[in-house]
Protein backbone atom coordinates (compact mmCIF):
# COMPACT_ATOMS: atom_id res chain seq x y z
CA UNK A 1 121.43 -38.07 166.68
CA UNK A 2 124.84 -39.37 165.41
CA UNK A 3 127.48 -36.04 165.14
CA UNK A 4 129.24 -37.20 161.83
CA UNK A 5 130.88 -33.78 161.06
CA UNK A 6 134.07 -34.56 161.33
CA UNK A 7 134.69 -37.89 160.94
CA UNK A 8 136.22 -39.83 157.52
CA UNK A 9 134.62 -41.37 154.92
CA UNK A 10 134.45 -44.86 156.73
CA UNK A 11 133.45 -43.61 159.76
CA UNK A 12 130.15 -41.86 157.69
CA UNK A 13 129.08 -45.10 155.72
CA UNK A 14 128.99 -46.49 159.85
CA UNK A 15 127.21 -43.68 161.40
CA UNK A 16 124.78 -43.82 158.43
CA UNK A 17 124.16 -47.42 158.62
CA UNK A 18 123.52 -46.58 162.32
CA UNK A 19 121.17 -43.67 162.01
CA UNK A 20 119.15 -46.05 159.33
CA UNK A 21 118.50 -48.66 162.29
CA UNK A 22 117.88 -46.01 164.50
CA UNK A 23 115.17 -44.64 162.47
CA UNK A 24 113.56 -48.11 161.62
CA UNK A 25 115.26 -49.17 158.79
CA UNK A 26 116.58 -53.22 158.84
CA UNK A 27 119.51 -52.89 156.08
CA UNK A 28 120.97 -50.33 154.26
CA UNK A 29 123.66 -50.32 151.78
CA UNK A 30 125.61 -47.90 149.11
CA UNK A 31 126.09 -48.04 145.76
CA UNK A 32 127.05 -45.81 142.74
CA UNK A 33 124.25 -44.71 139.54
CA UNK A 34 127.00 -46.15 137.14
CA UNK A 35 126.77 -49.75 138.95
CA UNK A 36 123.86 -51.08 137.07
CA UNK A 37 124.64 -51.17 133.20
CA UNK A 38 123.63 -54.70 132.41
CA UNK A 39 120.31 -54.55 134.60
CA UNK A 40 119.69 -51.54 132.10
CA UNK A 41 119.63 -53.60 129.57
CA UNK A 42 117.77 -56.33 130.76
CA UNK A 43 114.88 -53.70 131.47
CA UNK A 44 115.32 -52.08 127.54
CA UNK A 45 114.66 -56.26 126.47
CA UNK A 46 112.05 -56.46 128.97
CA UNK A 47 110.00 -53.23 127.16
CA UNK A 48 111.40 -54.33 124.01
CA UNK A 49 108.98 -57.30 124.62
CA UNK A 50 106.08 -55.68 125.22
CA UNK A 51 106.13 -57.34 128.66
CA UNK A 52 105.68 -54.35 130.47
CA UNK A 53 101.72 -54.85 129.61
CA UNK A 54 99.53 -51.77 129.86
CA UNK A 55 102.22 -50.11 132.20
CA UNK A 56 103.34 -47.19 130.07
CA UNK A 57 104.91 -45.42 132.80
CA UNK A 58 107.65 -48.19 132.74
CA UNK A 59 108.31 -47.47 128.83
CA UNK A 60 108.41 -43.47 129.35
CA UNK A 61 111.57 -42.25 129.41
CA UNK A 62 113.20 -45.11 130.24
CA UNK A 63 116.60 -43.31 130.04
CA UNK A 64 115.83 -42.44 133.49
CA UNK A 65 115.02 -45.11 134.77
CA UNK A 66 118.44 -47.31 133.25
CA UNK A 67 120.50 -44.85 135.24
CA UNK A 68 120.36 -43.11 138.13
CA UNK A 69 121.70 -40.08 136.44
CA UNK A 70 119.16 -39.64 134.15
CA UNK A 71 116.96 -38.78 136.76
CA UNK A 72 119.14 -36.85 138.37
CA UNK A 73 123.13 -35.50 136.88
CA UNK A 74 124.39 -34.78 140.15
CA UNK A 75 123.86 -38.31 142.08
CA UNK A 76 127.31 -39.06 143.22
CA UNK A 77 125.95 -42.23 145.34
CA UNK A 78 122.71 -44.46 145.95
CA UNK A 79 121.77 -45.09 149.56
CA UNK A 80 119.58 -48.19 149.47
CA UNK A 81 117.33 -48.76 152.26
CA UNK A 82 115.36 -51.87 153.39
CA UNK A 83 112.28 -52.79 155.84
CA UNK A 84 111.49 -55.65 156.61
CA UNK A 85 108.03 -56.69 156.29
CA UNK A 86 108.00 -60.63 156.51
CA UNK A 87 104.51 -62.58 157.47
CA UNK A 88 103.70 -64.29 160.61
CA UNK A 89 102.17 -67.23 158.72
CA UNK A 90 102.38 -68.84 155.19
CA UNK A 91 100.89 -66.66 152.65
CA UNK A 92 99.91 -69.95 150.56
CA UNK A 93 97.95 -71.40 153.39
CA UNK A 94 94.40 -69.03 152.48
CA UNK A 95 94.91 -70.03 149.07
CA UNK A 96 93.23 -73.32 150.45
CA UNK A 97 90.29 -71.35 151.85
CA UNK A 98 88.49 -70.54 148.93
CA UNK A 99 85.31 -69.01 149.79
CA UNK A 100 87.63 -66.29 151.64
CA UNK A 101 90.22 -63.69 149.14
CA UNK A 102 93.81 -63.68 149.44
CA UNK A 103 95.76 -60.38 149.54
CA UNK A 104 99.08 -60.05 148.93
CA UNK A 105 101.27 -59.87 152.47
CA UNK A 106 102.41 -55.67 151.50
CA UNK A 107 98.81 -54.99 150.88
CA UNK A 108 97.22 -56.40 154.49
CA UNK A 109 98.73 -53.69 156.31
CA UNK A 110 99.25 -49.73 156.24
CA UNK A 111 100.39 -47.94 152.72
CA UNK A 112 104.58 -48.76 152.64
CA UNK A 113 105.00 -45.85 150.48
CA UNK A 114 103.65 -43.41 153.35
CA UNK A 115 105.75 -44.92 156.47
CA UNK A 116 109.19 -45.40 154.18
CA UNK A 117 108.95 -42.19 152.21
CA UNK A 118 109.16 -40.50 155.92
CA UNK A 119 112.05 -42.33 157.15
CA UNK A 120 113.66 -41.39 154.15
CA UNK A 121 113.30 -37.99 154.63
CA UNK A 122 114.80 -38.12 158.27
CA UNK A 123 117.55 -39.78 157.53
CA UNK A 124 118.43 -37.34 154.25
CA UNK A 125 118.13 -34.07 156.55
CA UNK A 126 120.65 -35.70 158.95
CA UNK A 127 123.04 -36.43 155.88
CA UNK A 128 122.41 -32.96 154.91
CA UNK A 129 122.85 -31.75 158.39
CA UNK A 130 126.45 -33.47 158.60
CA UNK A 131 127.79 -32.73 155.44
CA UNK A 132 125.67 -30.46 153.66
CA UNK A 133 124.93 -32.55 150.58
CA UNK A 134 122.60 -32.05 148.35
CA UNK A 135 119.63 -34.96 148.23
CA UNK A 136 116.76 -36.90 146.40
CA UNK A 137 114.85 -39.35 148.31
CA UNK A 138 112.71 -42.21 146.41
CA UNK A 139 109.99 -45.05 147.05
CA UNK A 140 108.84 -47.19 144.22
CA UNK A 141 107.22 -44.16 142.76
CA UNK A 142 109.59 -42.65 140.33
CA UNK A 143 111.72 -44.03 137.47
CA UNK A 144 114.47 -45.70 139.68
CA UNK A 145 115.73 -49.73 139.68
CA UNK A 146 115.31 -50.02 143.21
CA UNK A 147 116.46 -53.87 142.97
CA UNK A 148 119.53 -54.13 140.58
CA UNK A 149 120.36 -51.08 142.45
CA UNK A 150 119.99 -52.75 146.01
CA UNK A 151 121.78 -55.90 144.67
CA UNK A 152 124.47 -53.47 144.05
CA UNK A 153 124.31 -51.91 147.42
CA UNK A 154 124.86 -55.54 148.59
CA UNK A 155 121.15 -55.74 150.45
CA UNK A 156 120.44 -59.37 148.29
CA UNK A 157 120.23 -60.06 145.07
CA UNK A 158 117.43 -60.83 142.29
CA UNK A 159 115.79 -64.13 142.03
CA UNK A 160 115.11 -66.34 138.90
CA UNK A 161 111.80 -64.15 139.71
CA UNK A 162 113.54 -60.92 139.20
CA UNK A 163 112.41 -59.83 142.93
CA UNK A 164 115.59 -58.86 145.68
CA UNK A 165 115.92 -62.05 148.08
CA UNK A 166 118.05 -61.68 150.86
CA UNK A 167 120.07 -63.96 152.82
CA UNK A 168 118.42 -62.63 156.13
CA UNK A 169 115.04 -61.37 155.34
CA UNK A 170 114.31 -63.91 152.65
CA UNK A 171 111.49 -62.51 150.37
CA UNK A 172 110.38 -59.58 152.22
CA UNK A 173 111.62 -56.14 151.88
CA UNK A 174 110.66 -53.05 150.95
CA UNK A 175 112.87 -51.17 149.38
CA UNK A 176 113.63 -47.32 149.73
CA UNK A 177 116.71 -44.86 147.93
CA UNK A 178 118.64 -41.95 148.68
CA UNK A 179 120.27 -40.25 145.93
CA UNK A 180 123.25 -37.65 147.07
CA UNK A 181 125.80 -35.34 145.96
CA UNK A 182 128.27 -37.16 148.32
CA UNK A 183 130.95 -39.40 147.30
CA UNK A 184 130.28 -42.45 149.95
CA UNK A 185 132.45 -45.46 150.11
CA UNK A 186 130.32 -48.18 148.35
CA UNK A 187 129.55 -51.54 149.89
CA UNK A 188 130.06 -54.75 147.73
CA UNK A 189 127.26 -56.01 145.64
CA UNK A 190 125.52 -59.28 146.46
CA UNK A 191 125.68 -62.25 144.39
CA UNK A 192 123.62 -64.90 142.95
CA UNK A 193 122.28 -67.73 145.40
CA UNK A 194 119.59 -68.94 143.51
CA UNK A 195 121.90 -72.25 142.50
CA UNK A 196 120.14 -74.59 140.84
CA UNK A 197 116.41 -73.91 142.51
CA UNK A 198 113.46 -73.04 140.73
CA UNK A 199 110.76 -73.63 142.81
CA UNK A 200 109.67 -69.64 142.04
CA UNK A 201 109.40 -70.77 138.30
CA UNK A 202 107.38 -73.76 138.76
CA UNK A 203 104.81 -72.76 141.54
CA UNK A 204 103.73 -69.79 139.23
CA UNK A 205 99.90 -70.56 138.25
CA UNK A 206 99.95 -68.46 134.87
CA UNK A 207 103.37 -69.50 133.93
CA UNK A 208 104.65 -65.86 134.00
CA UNK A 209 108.50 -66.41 133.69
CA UNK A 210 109.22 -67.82 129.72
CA UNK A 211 112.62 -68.11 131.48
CA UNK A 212 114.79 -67.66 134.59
CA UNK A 213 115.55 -63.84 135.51
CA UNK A 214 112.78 -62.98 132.76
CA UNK A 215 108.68 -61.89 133.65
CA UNK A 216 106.05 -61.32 131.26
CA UNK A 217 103.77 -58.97 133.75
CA UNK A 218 100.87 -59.51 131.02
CA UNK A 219 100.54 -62.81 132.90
CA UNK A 220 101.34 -61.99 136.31
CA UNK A 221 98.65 -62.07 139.09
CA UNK A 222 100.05 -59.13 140.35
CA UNK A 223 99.69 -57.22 137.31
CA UNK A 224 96.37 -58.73 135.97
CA UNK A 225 94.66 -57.81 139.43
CA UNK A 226 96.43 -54.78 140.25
CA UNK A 227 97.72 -52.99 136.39
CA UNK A 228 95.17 -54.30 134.74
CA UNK A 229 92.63 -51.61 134.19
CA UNK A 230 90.03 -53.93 132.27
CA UNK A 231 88.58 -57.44 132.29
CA UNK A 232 91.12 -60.15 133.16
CA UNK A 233 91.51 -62.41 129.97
CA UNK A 234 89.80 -65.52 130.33
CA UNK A 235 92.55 -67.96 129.94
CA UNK A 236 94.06 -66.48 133.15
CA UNK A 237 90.48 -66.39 135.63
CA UNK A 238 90.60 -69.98 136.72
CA UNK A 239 94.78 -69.49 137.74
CA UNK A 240 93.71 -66.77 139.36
CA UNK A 241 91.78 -68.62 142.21
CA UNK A 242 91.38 -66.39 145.02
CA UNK A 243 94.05 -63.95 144.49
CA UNK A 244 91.77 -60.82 144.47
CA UNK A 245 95.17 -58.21 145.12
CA UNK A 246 98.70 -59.28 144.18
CA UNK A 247 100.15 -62.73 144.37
CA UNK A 248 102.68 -63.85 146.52
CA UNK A 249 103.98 -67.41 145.56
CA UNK A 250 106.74 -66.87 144.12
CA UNK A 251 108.20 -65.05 146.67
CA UNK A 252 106.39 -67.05 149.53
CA UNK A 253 107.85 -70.79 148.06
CA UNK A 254 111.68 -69.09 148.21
CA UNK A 255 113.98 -71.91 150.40
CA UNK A 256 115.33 -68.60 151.50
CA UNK A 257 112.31 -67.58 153.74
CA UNK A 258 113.97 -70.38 156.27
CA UNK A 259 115.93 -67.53 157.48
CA UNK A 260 113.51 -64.76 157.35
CA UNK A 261 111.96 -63.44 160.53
CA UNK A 262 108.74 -61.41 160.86
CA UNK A 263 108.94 -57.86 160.38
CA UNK A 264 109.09 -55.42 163.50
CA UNK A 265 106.91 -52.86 162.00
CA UNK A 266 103.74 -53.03 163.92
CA UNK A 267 101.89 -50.73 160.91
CA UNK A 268 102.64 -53.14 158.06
CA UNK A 269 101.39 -55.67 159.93
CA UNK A 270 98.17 -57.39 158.57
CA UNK A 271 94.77 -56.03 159.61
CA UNK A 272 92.85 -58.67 161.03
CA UNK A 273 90.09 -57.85 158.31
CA UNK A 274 92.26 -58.27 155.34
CA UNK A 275 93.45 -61.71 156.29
CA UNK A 276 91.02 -64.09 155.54
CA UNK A 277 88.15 -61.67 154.37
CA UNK A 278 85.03 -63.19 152.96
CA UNK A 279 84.03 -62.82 149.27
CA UNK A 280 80.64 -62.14 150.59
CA UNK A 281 81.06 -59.29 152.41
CA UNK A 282 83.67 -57.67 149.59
CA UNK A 283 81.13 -58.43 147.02
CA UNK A 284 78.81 -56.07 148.94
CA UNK A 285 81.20 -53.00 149.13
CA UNK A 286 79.74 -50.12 147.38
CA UNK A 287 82.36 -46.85 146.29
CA UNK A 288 82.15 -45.65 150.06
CA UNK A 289 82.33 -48.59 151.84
CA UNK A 290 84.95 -49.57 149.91
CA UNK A 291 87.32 -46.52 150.71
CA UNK A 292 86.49 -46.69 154.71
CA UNK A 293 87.34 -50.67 154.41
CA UNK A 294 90.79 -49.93 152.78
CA UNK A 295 91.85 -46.37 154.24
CA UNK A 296 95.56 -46.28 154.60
CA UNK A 297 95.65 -49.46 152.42
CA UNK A 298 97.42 -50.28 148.94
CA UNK A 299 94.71 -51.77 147.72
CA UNK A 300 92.48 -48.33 147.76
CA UNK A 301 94.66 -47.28 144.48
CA UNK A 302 92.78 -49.76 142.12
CA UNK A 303 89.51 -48.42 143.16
CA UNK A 304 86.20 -50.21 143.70
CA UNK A 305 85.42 -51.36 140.26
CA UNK A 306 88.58 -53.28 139.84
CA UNK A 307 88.56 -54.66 143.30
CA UNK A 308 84.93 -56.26 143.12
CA UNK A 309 85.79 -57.89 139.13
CA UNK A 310 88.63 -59.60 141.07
CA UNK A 311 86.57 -60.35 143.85
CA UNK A 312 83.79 -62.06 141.53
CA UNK A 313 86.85 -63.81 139.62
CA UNK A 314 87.49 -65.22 143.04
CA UNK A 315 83.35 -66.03 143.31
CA UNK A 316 83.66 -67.81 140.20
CA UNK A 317 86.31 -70.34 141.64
CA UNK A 318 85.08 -70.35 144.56
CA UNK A 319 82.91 -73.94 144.13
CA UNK A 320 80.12 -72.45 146.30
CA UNK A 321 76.74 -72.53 144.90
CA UNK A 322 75.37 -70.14 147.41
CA UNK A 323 77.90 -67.12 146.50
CA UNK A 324 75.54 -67.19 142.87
CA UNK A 325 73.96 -64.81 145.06
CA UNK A 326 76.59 -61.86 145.19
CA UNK A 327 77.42 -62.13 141.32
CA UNK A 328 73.79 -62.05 140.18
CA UNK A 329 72.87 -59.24 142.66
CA UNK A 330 76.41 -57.02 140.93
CA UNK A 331 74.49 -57.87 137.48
CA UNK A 332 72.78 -55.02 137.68
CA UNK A 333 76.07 -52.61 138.65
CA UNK A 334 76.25 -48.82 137.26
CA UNK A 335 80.12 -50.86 136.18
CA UNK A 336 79.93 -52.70 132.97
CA UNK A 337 83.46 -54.17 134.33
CA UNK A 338 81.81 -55.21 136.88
CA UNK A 339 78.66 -56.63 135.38
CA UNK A 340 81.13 -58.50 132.84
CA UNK A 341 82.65 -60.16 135.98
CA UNK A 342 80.09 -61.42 137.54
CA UNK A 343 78.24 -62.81 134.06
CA UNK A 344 81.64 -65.18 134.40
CA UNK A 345 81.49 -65.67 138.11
CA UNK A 346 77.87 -67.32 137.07
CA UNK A 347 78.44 -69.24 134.33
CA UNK A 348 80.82 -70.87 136.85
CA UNK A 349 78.44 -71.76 139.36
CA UNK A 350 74.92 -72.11 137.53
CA UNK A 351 74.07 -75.35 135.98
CA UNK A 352 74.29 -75.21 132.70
CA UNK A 353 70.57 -74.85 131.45
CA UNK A 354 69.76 -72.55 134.10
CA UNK A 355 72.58 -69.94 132.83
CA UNK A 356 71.94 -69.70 129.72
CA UNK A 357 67.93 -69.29 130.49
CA UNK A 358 70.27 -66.32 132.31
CA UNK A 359 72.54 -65.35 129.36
CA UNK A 360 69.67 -64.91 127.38
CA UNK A 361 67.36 -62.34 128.99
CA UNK A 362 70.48 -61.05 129.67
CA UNK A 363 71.38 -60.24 126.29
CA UNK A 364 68.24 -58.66 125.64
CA UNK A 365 68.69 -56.24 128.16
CA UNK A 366 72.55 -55.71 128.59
CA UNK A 367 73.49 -52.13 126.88
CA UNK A 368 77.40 -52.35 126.64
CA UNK A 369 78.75 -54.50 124.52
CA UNK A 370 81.80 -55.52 126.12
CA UNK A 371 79.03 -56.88 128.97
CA UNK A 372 77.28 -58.77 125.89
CA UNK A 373 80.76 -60.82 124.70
CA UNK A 374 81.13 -61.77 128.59
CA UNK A 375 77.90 -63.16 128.16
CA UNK A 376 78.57 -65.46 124.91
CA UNK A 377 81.65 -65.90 126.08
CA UNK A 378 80.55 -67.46 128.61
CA UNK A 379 78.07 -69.39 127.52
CA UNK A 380 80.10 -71.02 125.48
CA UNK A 381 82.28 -72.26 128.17
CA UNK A 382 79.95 -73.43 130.31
């Protein structure tokens, strides 16, 4: 433990950038809630959009959300904190093996929200211990602007993607913040080094950005696997590929990642399991076996239902005539979303005669209508 009662203002913003690395974190930088007026706006054009989709937590109150002290009056300065949590491979390389599902890199390991939210907390109670501040500590759950607010704190800046990038940890960081009473020096915000790359922009397989520094999440993998409560539109299911949680290529094509290193943490490392997993064996997760597969996991939050449409989505791509199988077995699933899925996943893999022999009975026996549009849908696209 650092003893930073009685030491200036400079020597405090050192001893808490040492107490950070001492309790795990890789960077950590200070800021002030009045530092991030134009991002503000950016976000009030974003919702202005309707780009924020079906997320309607982004839209309420977003007065919080555009300044720090909106959540909170008394914030006097931001701590931003970083971990590192870069791959030990290429996350494109599995997009390749497409009878396998591809996870984003955050979701293959242990729950960030769980391992940062407690360094957080141990590094507040020493700054309350030394100077017996008052503090807030936050982690991607509440209405804060973690990255204009880290680009601020000098910790990297936003990408033509609007994600942080970092000169040393590339694409890769989760981000954490401490808001305080105290009046700490503030470091100097990072600037843009995107230049004149877009290779974010143009690797994007639904064409998500309608310009640099701008996202529609209504066309985002992320959001259409993840946000996305019902069936995934059709225009977007054959982008989708194998993507059955997140998407990470336009983070993992950054030039940046030449400098990136992988992260230290050994519990947001990938699981072995979540990989490379099979579509076959996902397919076959029931509610139970679902929940022991993903225990400590990200991807628990979306629930079965959600995670086996994507999963068929990814059957449907797949090319393999023998994974017919697993969507015609899920036709009969207590889930109309799921049943809806894997009527697509067919149509995608049956000739065409023998589906719509298919479509037909099905039809006749499907009660939910959403189910029974799948089903024309479909057969009009085979």
């Amino acid at each position: 433990m650092i003893d930073c009662t009685t030491i200036d203002d400079a020597g405090l913003r050192e001893a808490l950038g040492q107490q950070a690395r001492a309790l795990g974190f890789d960077c950590a930088g200070v800021t002030g809630p009045d530092a991030i007026a134009q991002a503000a706006q950016h976000f009030r054009d974003f919702l202005a959009a309707g780009s924020h989709g079906d997320m309607e937590w982004l839209a309420d109150r977003p007065e919080r959300r555009a300044d720090p002290r909106g959540l909170w009056p008394d914030v006097r300065s931001v701590i931003m904190l970083g971990v590192n949590y870069g791959p030990d491979r290429n996350p494109l390389d599995i997009l390749a093996q497409r009878t396998r599902g591809a996870i984003s890199v955050y979701a293959q390991g242990d729950d960030y929200h769980d391992l940062i939210k407690k360094r957080l907390k141990a590094l507040a109670r020493w700054l309350v211990a030394a100077q017996g501040c008052e503090v807030k500590v936050f982690v991607d759950t509440a209405a804060v602007m973690e990255k204009p607010l880290a680009q601020s704190a000098g910790l990297g800046w936003q990408g033509k993607h609007t994600n942080l990038v970092s000169r040393e940890f590339g694409s890769w960081l989760f981000l954490g913040a401490i808001f305080t009473t105290l009046e700490l020096p503030r470091d100097t915000a990072d600037v843009d080094h995107c230049g004149s790359c877009q290779a974010c922009l143009d690797i994007c397989p639904t064409s998500a950005f309608p310009a640099p520094y701008k996202l529609d999440a209504r066309r985002c993998i992320s959001y259409l696997t993840i946000e996305n409560k019902g069936p995934i539109p059709h225009e977007f299911r054959k982008a989708i590929g194998n993507r059955i949680y997140g998407c990470d290529d336009c983070l993992a094509v950054c030039p940046w990642n030449k400098f990136a290193q992988a992260g230290r943490e050994t519990k947001l490392a990938a699981r072995d399991e979540l990989r490379a997993p099979a579509l076959a064996d996902l397919a076959r997760l029931d509610d139970s076996a679902f929940r022991a597969r993903f225990t400590k996991s990200p991807v628990k939050r979306i629930g079965r239902d959600r995670f086996v449409r994507n999963v068929l989505i990814a059957i449907g791509n797949s090319g393999d005539a023998a994974l017919a199988f697993e969507a015609e077995r899920l036709l009969d699933d207590a889930s109309p979303l799921v049943r809806g899925a894997a009527a697509w996943a067919l149509s995608q893999l049956m000739g065409r005669e023998t589906f719509e022999a298919r479509a037909a009975d099905a039809l006749n026996a499907e009660p939910d209508e959403t189910v029974r549009a799948e089903w024309r849908m479909a057969s009009t696209a085979v």
